[in-house]
N, C-alpha and C. Protein backbone atom coordinates (compact mmCIF):
# COMPACT_ATOMS: atom_id res chain seq x y z
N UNK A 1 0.84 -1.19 0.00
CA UNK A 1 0.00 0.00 0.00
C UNK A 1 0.88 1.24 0.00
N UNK A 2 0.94 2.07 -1.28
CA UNK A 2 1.54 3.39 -1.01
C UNK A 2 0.80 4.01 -2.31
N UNK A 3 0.92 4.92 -1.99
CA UNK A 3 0.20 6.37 -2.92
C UNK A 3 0.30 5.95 -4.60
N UNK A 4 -0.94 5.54 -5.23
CA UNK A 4 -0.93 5.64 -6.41
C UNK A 4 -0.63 5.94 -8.19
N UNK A 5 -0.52 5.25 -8.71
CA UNK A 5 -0.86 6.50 -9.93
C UNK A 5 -2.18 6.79 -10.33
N UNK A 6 -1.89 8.13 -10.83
CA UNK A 6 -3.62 8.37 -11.49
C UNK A 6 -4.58 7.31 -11.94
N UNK A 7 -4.33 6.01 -12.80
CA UNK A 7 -4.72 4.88 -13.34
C UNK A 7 -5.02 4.63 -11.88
N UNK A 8 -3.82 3.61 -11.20
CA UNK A 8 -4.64 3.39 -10.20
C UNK A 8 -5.39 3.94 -9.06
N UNK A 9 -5.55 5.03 -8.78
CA UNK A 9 -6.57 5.74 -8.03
C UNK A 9 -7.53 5.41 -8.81
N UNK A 10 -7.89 5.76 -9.92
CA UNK A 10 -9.15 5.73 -10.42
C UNK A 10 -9.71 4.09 -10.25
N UNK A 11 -8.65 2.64 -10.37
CA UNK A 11 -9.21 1.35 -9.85
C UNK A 11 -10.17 1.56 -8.50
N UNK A 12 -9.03 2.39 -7.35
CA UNK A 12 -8.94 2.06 -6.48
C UNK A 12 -10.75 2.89 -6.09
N UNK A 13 -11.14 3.91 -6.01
CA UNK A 13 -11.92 4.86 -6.03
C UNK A 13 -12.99 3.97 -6.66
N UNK A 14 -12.83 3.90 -7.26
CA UNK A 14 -13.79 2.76 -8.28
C UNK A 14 -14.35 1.78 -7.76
N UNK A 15 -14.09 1.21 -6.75
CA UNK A 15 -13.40 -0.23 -5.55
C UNK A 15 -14.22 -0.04 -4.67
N UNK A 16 -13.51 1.23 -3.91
CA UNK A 16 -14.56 1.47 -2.76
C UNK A 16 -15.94 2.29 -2.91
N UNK A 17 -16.37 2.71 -4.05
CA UNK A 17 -17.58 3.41 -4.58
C UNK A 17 -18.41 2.41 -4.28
N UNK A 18 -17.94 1.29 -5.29
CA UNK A 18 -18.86 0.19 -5.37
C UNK A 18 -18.89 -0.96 -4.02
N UNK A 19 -18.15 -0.79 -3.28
CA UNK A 19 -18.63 -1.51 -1.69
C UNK A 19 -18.67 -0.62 -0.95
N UNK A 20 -19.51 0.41 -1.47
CA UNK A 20 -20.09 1.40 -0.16
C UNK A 20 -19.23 2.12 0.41
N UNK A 21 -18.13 1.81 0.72
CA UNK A 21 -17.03 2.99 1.88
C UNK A 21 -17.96 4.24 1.65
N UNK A 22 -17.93 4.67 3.19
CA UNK A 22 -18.98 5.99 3.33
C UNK A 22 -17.93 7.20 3.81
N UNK A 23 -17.93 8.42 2.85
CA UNK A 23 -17.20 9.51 3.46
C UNK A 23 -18.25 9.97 4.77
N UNK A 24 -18.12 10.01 6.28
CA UNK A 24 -18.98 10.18 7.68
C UNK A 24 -18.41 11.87 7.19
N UNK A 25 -19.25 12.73 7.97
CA UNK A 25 -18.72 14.08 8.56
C UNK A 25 -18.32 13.86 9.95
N UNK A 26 -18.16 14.75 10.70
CA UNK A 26 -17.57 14.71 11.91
C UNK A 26 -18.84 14.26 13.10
N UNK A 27 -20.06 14.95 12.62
CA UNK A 27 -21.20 14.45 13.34
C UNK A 27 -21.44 12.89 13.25
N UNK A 28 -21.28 12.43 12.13
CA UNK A 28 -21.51 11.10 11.57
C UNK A 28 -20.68 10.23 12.73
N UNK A 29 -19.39 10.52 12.63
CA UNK A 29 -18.49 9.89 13.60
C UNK A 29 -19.10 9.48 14.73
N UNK A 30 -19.31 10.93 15.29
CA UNK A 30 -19.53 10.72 17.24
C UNK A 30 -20.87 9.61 17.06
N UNK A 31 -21.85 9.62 16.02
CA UNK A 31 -22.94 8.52 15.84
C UNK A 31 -22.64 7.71 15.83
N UNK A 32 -21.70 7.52 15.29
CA UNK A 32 -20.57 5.59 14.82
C UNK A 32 -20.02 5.19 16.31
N UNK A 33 -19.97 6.31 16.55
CA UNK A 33 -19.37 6.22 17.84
C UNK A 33 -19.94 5.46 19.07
N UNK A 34 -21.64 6.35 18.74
CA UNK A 34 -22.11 6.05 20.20
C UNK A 34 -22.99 4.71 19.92
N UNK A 35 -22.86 4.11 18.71
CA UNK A 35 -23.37 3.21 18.19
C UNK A 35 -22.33 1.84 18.37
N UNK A 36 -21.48 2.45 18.63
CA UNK A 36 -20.40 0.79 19.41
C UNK A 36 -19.35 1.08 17.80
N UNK A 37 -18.93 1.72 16.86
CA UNK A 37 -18.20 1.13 15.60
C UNK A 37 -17.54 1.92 16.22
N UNK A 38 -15.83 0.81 15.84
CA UNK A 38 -14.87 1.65 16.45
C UNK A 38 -14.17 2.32 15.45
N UNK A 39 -13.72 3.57 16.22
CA UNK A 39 -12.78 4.70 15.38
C UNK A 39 -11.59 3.89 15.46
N UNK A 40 -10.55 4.13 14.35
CA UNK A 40 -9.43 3.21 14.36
C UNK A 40 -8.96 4.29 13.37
N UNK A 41 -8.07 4.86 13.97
CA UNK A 41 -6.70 6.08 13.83
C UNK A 41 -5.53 5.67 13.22
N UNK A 42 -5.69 5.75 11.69
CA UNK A 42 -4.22 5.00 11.38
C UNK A 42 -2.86 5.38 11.22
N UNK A 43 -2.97 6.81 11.51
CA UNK A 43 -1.44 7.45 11.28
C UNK A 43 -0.33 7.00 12.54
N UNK A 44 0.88 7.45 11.88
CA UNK A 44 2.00 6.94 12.58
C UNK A 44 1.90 7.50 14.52
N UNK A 45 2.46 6.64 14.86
CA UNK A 45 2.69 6.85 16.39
C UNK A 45 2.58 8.15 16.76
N UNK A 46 3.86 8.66 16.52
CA UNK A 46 4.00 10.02 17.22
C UNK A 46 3.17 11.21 16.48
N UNK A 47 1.83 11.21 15.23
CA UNK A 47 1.22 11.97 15.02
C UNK A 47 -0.22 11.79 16.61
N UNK A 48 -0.26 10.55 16.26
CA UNK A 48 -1.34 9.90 17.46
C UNK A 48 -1.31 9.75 18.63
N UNK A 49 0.60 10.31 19.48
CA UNK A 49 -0.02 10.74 20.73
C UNK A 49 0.15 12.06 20.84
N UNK A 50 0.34 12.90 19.74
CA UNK A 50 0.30 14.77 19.90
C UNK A 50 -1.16 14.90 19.36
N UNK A 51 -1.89 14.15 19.03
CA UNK A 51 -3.67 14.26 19.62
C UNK A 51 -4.66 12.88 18.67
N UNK A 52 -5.39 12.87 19.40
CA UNK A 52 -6.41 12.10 18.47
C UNK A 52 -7.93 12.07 19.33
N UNK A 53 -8.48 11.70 18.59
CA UNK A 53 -10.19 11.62 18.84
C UNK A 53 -10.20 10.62 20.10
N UNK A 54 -11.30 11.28 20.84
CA UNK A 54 -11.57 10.49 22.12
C UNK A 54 -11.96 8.81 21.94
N UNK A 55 -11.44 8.07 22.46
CA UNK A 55 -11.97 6.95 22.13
C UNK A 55 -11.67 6.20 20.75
N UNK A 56 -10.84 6.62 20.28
CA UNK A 56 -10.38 5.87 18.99
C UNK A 56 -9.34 5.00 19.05
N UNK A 57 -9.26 3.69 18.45
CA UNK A 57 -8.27 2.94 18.80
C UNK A 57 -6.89 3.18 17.95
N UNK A 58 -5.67 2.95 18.13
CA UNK A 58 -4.40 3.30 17.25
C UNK A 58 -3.86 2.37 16.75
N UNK A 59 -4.24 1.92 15.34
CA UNK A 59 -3.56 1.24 14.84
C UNK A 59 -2.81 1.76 13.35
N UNK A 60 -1.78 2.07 13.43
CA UNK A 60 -0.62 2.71 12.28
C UNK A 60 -0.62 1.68 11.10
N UNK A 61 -1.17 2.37 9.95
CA UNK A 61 -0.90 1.94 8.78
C UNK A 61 0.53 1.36 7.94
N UNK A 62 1.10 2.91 8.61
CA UNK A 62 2.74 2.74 8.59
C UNK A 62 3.53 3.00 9.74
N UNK A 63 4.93 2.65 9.75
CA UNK A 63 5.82 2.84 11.25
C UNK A 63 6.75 3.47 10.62
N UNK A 64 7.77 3.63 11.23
CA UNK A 64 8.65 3.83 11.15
C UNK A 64 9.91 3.32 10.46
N UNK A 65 10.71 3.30 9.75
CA UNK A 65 11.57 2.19 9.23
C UNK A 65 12.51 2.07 9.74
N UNK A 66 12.34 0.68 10.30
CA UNK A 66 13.24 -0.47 11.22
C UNK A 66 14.06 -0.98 10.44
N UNK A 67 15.79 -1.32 11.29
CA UNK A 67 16.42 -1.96 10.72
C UNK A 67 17.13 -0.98 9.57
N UNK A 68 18.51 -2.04 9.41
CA UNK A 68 19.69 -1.14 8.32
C UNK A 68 19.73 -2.48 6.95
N UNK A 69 19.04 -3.42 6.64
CA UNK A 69 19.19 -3.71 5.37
C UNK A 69 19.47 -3.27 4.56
N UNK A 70 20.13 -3.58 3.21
CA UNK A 70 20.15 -3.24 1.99
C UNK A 70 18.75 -2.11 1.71
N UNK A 71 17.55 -3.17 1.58
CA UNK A 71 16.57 -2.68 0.83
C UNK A 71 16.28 -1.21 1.92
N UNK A 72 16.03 -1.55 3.42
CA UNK A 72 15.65 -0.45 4.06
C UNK A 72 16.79 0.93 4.41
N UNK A 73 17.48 0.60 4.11
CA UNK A 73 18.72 1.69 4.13
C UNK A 73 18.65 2.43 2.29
N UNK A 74 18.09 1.88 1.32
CA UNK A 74 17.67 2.76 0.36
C UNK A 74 16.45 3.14 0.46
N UNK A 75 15.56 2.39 1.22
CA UNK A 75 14.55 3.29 1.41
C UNK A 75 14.62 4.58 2.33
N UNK A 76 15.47 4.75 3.40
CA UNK A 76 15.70 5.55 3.96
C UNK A 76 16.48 6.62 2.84
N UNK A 77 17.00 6.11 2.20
CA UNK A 77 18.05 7.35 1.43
C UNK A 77 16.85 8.21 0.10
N UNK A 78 15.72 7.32 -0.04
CA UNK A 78 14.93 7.89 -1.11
C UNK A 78 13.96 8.37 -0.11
N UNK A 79 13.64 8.83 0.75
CA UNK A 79 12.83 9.55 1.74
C UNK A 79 13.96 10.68 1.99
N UNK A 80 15.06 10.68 2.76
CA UNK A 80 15.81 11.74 2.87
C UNK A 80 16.33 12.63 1.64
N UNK A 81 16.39 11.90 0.20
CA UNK A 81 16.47 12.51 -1.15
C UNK A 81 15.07 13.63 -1.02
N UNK A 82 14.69 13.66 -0.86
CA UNK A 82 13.08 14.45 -0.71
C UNK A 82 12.95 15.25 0.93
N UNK A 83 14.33 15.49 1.30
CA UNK A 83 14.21 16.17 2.37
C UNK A 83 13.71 15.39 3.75
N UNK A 84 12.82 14.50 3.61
CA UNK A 84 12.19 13.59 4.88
C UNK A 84 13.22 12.76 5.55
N UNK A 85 13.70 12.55 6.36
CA UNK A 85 14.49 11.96 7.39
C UNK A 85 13.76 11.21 8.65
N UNK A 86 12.34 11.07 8.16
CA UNK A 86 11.61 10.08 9.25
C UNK A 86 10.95 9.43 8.30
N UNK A 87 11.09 7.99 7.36
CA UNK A 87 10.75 7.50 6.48
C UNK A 87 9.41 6.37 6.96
N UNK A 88 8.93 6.38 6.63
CA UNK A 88 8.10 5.19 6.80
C UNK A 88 8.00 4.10 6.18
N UNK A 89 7.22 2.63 6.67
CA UNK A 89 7.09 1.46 6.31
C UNK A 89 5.73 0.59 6.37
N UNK A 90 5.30 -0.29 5.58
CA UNK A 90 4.18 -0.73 6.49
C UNK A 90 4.05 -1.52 7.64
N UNK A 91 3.36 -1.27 8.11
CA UNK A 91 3.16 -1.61 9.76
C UNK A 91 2.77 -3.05 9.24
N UNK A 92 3.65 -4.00 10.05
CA UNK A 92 3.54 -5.87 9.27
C UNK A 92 2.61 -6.33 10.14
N UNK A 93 1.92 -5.72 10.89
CA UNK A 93 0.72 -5.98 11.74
C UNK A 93 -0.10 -5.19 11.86
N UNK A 94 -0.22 -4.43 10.79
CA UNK A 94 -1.64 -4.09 10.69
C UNK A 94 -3.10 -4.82 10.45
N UNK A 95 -2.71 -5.71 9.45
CA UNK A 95 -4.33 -6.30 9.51
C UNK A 95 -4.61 -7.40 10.44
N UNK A 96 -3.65 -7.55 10.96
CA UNK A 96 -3.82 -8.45 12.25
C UNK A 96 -4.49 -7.98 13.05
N UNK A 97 -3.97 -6.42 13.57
CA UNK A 97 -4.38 -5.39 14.71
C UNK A 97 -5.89 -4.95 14.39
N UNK A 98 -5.83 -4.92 13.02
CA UNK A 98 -7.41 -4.30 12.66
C UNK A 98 -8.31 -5.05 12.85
N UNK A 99 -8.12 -6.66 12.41
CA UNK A 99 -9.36 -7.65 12.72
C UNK A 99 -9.16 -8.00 14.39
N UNK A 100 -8.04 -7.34 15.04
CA UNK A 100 -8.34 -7.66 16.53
C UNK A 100 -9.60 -6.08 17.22
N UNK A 101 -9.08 -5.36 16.51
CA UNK A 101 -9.86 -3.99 17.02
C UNK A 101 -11.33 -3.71 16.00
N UNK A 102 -11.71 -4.52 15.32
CA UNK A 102 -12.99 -4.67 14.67
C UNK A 102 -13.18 -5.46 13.57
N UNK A 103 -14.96 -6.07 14.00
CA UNK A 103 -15.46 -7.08 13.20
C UNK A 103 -15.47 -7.02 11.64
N UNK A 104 -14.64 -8.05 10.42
CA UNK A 104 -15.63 -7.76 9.38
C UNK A 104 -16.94 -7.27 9.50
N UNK A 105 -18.01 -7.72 9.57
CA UNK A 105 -19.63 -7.22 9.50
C UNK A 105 -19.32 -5.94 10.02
N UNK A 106 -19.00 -5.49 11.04
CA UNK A 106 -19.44 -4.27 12.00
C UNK A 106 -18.97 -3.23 11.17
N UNK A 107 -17.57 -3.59 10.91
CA UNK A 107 -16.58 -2.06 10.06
C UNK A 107 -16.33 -1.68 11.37
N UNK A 108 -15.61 -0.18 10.72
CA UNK A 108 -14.80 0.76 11.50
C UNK A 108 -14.90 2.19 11.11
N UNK A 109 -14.73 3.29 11.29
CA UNK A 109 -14.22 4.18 10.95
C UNK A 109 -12.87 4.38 11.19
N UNK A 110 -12.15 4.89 9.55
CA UNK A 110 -10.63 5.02 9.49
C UNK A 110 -10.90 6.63 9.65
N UNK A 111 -9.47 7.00 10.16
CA UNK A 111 -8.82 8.35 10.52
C UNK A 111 -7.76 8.43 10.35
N UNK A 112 -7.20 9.41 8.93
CA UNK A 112 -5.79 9.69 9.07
C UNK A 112 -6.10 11.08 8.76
N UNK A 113 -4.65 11.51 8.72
CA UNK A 113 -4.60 13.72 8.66
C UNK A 113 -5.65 14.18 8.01
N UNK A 114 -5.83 13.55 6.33
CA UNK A 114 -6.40 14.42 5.40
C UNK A 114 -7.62 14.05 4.72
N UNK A 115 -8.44 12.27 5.64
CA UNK A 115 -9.15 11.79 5.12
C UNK A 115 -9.26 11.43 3.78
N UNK A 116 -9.14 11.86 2.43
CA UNK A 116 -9.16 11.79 1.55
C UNK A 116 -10.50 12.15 0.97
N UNK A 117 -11.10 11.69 -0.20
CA UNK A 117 -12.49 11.28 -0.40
C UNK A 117 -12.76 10.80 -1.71
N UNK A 118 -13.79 9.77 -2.09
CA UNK A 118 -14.09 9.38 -3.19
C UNK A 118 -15.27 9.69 -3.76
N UNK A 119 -15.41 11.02 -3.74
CA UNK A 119 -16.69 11.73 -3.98
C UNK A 119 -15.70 12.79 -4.86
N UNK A 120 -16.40 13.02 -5.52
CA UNK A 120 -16.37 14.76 -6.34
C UNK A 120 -16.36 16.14 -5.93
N UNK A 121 -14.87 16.74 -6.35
CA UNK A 121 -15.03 17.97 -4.71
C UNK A 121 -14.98 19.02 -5.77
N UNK A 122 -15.45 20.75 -5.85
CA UNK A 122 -15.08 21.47 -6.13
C UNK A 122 -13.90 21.76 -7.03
N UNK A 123 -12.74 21.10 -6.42
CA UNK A 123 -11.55 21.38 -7.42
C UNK A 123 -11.48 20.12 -8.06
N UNK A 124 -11.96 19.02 -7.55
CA UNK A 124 -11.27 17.93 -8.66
C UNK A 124 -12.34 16.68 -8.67
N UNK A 125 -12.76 16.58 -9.30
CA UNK A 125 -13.77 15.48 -10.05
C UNK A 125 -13.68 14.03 -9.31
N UNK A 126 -12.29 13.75 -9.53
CA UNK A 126 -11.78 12.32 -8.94
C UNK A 126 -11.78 12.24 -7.80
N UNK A 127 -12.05 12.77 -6.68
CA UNK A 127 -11.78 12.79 -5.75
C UNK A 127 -10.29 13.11 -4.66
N UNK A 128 -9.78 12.30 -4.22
CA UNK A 128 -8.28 12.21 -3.87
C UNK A 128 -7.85 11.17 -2.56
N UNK A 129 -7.03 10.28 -2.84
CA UNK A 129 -6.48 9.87 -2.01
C UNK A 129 -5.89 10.19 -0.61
N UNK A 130 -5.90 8.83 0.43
CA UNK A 130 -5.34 9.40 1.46
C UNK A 130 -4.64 8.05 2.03
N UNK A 131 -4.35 7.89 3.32
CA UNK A 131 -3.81 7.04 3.76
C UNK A 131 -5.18 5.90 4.48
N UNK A 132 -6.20 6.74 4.56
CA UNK A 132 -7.38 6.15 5.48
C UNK A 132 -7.97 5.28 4.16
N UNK A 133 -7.83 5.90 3.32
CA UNK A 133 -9.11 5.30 1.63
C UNK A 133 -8.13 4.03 1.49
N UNK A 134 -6.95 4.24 1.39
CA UNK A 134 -5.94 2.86 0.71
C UNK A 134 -6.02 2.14 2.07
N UNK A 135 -6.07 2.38 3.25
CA UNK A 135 -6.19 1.41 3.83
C UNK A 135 -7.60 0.81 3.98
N UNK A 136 -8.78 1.32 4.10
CA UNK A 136 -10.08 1.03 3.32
C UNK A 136 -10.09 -0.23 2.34
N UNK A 137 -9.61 0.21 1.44
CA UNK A 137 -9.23 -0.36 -0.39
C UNK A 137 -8.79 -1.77 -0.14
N UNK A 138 -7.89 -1.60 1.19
CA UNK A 138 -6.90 -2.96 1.47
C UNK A 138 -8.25 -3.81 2.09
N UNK A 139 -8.54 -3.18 3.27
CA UNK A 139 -9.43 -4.17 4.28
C UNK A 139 -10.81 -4.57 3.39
N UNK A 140 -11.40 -3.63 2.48
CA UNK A 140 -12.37 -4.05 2.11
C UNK A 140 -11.99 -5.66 1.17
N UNK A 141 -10.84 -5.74 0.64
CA UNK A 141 -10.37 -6.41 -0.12
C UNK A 141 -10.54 -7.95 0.73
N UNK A 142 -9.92 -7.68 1.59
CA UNK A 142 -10.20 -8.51 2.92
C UNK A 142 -11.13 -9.29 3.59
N UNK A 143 -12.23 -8.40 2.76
CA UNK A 143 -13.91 -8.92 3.46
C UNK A 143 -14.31 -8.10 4.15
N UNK A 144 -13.92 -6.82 4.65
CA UNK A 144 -14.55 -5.82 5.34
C UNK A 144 -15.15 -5.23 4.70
N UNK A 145 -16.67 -5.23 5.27
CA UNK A 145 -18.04 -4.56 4.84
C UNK A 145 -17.95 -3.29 6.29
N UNK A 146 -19.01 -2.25 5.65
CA UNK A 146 -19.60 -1.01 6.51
C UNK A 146 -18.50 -0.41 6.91
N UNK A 147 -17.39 -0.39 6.23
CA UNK A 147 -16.10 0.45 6.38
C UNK A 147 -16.42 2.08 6.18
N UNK A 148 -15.92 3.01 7.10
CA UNK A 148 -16.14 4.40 7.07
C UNK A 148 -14.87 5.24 6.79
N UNK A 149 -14.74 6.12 6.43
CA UNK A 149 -13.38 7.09 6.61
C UNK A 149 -14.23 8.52 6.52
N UNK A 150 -13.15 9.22 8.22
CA UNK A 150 -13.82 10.71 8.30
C UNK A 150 -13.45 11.77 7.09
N UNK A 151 -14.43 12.18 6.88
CA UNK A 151 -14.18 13.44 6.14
C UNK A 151 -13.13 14.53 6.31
N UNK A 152 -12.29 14.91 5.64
CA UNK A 152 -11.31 16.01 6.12
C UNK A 152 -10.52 15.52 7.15
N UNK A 153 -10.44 14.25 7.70
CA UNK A 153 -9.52 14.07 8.95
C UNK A 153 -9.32 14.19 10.06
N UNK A 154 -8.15 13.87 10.52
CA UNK A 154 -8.03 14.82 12.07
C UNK A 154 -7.47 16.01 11.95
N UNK A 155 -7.13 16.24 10.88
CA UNK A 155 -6.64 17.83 10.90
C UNK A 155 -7.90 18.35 10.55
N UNK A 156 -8.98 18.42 9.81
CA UNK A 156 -10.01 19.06 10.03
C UNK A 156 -10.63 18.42 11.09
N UNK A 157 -11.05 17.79 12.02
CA UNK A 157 -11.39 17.69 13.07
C UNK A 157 -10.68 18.81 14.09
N UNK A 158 -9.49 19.00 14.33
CA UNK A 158 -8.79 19.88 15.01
C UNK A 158 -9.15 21.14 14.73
N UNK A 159 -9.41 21.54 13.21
CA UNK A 159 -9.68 23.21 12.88
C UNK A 159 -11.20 23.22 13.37
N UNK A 160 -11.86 22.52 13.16
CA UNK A 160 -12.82 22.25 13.65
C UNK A 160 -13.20 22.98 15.21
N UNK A 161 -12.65 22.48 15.87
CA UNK A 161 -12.37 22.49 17.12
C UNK A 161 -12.84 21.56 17.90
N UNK A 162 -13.07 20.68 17.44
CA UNK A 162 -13.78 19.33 18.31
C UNK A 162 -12.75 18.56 19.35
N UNK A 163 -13.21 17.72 20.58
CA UNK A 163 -12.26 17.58 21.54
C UNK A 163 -11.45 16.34 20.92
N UNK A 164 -10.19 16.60 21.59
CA UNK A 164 -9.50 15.36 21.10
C UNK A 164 -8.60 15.04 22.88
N UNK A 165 -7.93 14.26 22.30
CA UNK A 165 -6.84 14.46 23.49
C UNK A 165 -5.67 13.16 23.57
N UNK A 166 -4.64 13.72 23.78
CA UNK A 166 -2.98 13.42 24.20
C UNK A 166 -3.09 12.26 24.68
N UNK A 167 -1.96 11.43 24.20
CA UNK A 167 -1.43 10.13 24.63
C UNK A 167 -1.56 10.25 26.08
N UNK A 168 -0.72 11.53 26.78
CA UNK A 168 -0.65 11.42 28.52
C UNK A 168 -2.44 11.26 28.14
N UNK A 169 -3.06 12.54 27.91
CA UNK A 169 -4.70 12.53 28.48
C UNK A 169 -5.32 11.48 28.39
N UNK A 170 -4.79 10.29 27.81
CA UNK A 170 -5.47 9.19 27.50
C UNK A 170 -5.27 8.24 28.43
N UNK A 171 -4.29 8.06 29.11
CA UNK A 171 -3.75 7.28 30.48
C UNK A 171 -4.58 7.20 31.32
């Protein structure tokens, strides 16, 4: 799972249109919420304990990149080629973590920064990718039905001003 080409976004978009994935608004959420479906926060660690939604569980799409291999020591050098010096990887337990933190049948709502969406926006027809939709794309692939991803994210949740709170606040 990593960021597309145009061709494939348009598979992918295509994918989850047709098994339902629902863009929620932020109201939608706290409903999912109080309805038992769990929020499941997929960005990296340290975005998720400088804040996240009350009650959402953390499971990272991607980590961090572990280890000095061959292959992961050029992946580190083609992330720092682009200025980034905190590279990422996929998390090799993610779909493990996800079918431990929610049912096929039930779904989830995904949460990463920018939500994405597979709807038609103002500036661009196609919609746009995110980290929450491709991981969507993956699980639905999987057998996950009633899959959600928030609208605009947790960064629009934050401009928003809706409550969130800190790894400590979560203790």
């Amino acid at each position: 799972m990593r960021p597309t080409s145009p061709a494939a976004w348009t598979i992918m978009r295509d994918t989850l249109r047709s098994r339902k994935v629902q863009m929620l608004s932020q109201q939608e959420l706290l409903f999912a919420q109080e309805k038992g479906i769990p929020v499941i926060d997929i960005r990296p660690p340290d975005e998720f304990k400088a804040g996240h939604i009350k009650g959402s569980i953390h499971v990272p799409l991607y980590r961090p990149i572990t280890g000095w291999d061959a292959r992961k020591f050029l992946r580190r050098a083609g992330f720092a080629f682009f200025g980034v010096f905190n590279g990422t990887e996929l998390n090799p337990t993610f779909f493990e973590d996800i079918a431990a933190a929610a049912s096929k049948e039930k779904g989830a709502v995904l949460v990463c920064n920018i939500g994405g969406t597979i709807e038609a926006t103002e500036t661009n027809s196609e919609g746009f990718q995110s980290r929450s939709l491709m991981a969507a794309y993956e699980l639905t692939n999987m057998g996950f039905d009633n899959l959600k991803v928030l609208k605009g994210g947790f960064n629009q949740w934050k401009r928003s001003e809706r409550e969130f709170e800190t790894e400590d606040e979560a203790q």
